[in-house]
N, C-alpha and C. Protein backbone atom coordinates (compact mmCIF):
# COMPACT_ATOMS: atom_id res chain seq x y z
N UNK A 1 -78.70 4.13 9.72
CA UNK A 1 -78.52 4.42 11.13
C UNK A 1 -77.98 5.85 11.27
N UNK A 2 -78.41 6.63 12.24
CA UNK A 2 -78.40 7.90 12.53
C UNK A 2 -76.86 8.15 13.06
N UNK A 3 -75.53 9.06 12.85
CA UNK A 3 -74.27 9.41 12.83
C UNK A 3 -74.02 9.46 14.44
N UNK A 4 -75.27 10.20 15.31
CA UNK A 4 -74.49 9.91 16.57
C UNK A 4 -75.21 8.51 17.21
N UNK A 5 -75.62 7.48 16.90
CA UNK A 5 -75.87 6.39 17.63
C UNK A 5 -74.96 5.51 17.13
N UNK A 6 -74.04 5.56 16.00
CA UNK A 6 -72.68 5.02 15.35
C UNK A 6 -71.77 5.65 16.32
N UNK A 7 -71.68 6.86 16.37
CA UNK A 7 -70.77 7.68 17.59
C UNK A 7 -70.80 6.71 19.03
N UNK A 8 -72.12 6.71 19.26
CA UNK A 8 -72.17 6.17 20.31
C UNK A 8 -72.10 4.91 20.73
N UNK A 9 -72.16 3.94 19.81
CA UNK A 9 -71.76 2.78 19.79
C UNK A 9 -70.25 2.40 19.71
N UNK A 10 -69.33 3.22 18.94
CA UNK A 10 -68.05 3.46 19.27
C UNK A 10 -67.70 3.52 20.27
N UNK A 11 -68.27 4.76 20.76
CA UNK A 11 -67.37 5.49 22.34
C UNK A 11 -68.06 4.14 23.29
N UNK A 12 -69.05 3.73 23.56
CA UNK A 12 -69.70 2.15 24.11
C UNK A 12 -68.68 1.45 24.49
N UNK A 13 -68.35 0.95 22.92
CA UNK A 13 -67.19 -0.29 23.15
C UNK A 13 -65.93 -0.06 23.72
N UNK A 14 -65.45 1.29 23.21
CA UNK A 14 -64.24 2.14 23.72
C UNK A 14 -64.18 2.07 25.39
N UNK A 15 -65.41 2.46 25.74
CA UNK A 15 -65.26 2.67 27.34
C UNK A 15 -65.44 1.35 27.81
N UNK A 16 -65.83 0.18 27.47
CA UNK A 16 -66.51 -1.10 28.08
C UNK A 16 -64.69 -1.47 27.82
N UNK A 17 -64.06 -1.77 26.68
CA UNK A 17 -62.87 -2.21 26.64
C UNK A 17 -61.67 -1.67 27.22
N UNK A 18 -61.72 0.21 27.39
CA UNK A 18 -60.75 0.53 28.64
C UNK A 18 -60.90 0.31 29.96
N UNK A 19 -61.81 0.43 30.18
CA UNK A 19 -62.28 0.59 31.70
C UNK A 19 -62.81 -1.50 32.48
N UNK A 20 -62.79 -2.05 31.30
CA UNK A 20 -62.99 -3.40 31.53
C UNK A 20 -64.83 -3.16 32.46
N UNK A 21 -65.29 -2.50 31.66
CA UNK A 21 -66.66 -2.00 32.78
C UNK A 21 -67.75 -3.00 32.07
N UNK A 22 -68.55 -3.41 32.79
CA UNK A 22 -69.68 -4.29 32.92
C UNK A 22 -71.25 -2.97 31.92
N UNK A 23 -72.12 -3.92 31.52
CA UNK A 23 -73.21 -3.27 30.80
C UNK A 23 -73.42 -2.52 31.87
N UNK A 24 -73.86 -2.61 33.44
CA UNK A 24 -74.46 -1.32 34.05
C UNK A 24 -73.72 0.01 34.07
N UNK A 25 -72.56 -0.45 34.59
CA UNK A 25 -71.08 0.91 35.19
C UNK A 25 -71.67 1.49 33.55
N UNK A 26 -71.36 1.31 32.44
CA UNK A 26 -71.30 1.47 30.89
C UNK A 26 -72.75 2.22 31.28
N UNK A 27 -73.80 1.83 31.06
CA UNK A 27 -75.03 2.60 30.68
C UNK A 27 -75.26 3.86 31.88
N UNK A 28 -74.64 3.55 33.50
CA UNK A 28 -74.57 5.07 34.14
C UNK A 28 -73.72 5.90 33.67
N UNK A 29 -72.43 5.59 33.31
CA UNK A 29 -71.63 6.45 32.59
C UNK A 29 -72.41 7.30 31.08
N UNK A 30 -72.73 6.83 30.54
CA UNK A 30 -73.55 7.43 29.42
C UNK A 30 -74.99 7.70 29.57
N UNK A 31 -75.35 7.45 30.46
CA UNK A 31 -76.79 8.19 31.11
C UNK A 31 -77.51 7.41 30.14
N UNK A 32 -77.57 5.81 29.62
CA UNK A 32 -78.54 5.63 29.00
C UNK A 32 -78.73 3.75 29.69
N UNK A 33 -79.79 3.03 28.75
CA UNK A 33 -80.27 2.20 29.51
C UNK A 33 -79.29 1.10 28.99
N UNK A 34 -79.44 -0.17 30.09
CA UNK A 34 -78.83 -1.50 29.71
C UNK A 34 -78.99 -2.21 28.70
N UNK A 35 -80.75 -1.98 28.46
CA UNK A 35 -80.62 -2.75 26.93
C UNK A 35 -80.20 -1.86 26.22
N UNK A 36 -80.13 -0.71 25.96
CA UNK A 36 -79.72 -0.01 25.11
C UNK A 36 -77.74 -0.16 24.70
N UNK A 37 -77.16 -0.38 25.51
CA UNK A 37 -75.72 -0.50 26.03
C UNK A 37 -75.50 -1.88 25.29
N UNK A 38 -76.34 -3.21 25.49
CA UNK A 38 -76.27 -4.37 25.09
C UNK A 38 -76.64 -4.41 23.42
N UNK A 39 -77.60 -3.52 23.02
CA UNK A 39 -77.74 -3.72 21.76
C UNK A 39 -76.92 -2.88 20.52
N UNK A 40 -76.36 -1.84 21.59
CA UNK A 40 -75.11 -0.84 20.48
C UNK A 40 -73.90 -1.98 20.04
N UNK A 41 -73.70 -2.73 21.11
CA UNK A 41 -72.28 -3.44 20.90
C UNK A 41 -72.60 -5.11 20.49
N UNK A 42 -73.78 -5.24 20.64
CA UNK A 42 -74.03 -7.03 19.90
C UNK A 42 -74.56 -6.57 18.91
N UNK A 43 -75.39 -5.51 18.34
CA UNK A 43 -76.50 -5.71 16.80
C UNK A 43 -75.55 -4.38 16.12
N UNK A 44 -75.66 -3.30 16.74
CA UNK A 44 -75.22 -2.06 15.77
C UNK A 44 -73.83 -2.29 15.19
N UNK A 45 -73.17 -2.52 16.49
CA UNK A 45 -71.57 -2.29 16.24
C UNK A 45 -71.11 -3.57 15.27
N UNK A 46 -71.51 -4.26 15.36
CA UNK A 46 -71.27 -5.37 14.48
C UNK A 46 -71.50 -5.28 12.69
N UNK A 47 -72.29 -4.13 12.56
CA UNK A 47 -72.17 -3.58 11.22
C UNK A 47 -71.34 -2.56 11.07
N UNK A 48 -70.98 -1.93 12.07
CA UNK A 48 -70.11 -0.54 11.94
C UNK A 48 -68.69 -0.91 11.57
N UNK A 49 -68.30 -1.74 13.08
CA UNK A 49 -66.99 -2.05 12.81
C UNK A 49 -66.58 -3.24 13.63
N UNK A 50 -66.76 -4.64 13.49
CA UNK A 50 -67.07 -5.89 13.67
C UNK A 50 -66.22 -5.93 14.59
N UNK A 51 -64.87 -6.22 13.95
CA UNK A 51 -63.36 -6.04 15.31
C UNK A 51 -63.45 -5.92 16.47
N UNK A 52 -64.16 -4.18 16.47
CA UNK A 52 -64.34 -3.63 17.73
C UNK A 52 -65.38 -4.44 18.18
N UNK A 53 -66.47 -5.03 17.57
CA UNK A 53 -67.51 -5.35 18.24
C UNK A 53 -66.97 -6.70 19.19
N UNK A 54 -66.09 -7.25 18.44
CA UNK A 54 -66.04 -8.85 19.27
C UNK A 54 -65.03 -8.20 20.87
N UNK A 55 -64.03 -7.72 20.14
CA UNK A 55 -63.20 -6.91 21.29
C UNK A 55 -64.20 -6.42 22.63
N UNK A 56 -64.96 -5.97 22.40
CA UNK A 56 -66.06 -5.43 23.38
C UNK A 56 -66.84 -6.84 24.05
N UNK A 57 -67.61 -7.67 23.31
CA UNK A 57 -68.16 -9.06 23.43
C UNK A 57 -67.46 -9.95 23.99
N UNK A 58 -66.12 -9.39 24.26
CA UNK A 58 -65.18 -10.68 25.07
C UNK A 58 -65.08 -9.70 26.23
N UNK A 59 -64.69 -8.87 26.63
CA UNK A 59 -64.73 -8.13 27.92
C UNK A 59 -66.64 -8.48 28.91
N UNK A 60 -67.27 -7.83 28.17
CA UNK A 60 -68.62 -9.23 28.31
C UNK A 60 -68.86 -10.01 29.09
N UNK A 61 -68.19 -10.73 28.39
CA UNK A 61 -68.21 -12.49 28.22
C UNK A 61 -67.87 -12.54 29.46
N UNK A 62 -66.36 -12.06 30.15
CA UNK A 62 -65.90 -11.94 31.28
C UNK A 62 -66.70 -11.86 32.27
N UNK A 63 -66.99 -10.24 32.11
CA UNK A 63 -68.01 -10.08 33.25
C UNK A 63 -69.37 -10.84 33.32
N UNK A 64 -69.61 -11.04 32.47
CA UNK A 64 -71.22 -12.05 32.75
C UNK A 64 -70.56 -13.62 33.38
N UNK A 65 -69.49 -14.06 33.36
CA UNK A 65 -69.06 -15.23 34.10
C UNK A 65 -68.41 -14.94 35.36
N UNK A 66 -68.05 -13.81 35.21
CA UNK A 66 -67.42 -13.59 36.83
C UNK A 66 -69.09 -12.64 37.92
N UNK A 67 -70.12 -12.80 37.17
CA UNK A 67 -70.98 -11.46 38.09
C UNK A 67 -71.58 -12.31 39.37
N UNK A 68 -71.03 -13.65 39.34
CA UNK A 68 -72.04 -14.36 40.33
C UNK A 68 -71.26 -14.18 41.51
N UNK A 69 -70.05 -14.13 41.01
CA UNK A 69 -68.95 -13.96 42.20
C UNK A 69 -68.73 -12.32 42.93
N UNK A 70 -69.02 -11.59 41.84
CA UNK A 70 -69.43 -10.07 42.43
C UNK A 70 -70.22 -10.10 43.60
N UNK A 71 -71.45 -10.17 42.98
CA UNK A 71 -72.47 -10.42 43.65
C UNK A 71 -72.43 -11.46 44.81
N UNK A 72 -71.85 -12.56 44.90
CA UNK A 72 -71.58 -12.58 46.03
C UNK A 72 -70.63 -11.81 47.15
N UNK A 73 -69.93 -11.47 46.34
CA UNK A 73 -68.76 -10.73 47.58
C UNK A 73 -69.86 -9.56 48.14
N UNK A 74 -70.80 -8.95 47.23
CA UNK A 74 -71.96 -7.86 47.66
C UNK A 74 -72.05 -8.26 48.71
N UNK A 75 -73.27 -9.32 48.86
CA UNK A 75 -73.73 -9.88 49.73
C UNK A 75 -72.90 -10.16 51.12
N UNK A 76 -71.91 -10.68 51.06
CA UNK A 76 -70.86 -10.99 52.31
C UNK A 76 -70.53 -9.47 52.70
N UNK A 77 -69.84 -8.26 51.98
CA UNK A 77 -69.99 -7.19 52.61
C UNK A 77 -70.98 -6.54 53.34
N UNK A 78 -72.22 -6.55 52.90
CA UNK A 78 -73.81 -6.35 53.39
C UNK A 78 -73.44 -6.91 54.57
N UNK A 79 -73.70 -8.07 54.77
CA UNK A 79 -73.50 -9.02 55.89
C UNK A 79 -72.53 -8.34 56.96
N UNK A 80 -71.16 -8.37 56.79
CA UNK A 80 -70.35 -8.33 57.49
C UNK A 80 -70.56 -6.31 58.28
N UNK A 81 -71.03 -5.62 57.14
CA UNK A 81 -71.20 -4.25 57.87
C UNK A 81 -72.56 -4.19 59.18
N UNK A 82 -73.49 -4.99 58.54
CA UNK A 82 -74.64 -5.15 59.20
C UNK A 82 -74.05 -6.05 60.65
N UNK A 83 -73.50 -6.77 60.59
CA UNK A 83 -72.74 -7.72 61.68
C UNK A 83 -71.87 -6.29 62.60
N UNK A 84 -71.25 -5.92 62.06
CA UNK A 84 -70.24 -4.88 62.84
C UNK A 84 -71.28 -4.07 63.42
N UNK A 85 -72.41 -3.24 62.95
CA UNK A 85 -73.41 -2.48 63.44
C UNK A 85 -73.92 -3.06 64.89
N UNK A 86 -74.25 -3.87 64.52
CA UNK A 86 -75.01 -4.79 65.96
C UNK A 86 -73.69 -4.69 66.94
N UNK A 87 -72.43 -5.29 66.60
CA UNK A 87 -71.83 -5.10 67.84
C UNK A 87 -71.70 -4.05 68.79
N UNK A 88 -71.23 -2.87 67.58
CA UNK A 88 -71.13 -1.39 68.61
C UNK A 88 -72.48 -0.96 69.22
């Protein structure tokens, strides 16, 4: 494996575990794609430096069980701005 996609799989997990950030926030921050973001920290990083990898895989874990609830609150904001529009 090539020295900066090890780099980059580092700094990945680093930012997903400070920032508690979800695969998308993670792949705009690094200007690269989601699967790409998903496969540094489940396949690469797991040979690099395992630790970090699970550390990263539980922040994850989080957000993929809490995104339904994101996504809803989306939706109810949508709603509620679109609701205020019509009144004024």
């Amino acid at each position: 494996m090539k020295d900066y996609i090890e780099e980059r799989a580092i700094d990945i997990a680093n930012y997903i575990i400070d920032n508690n950030a979800t695969v998308r926030q993670t792949a705009k921050a690094f200007g690269i794609s989601k699967s790409t973001v998903h496969k540094d920290v489940t396949e690469r990083l797991m040979q690099i430096n395992p630790t970090l990898a699970k550390e990263a895989r539980k922040v994850l874990d989080v957000n993929k069980q809490e995104r339904h609830i994101r996504g809803g609150m989306a939706t109810k904001e949508k709603y509620q701005h679109m609701h205020q529009e019509q009144q004024i």
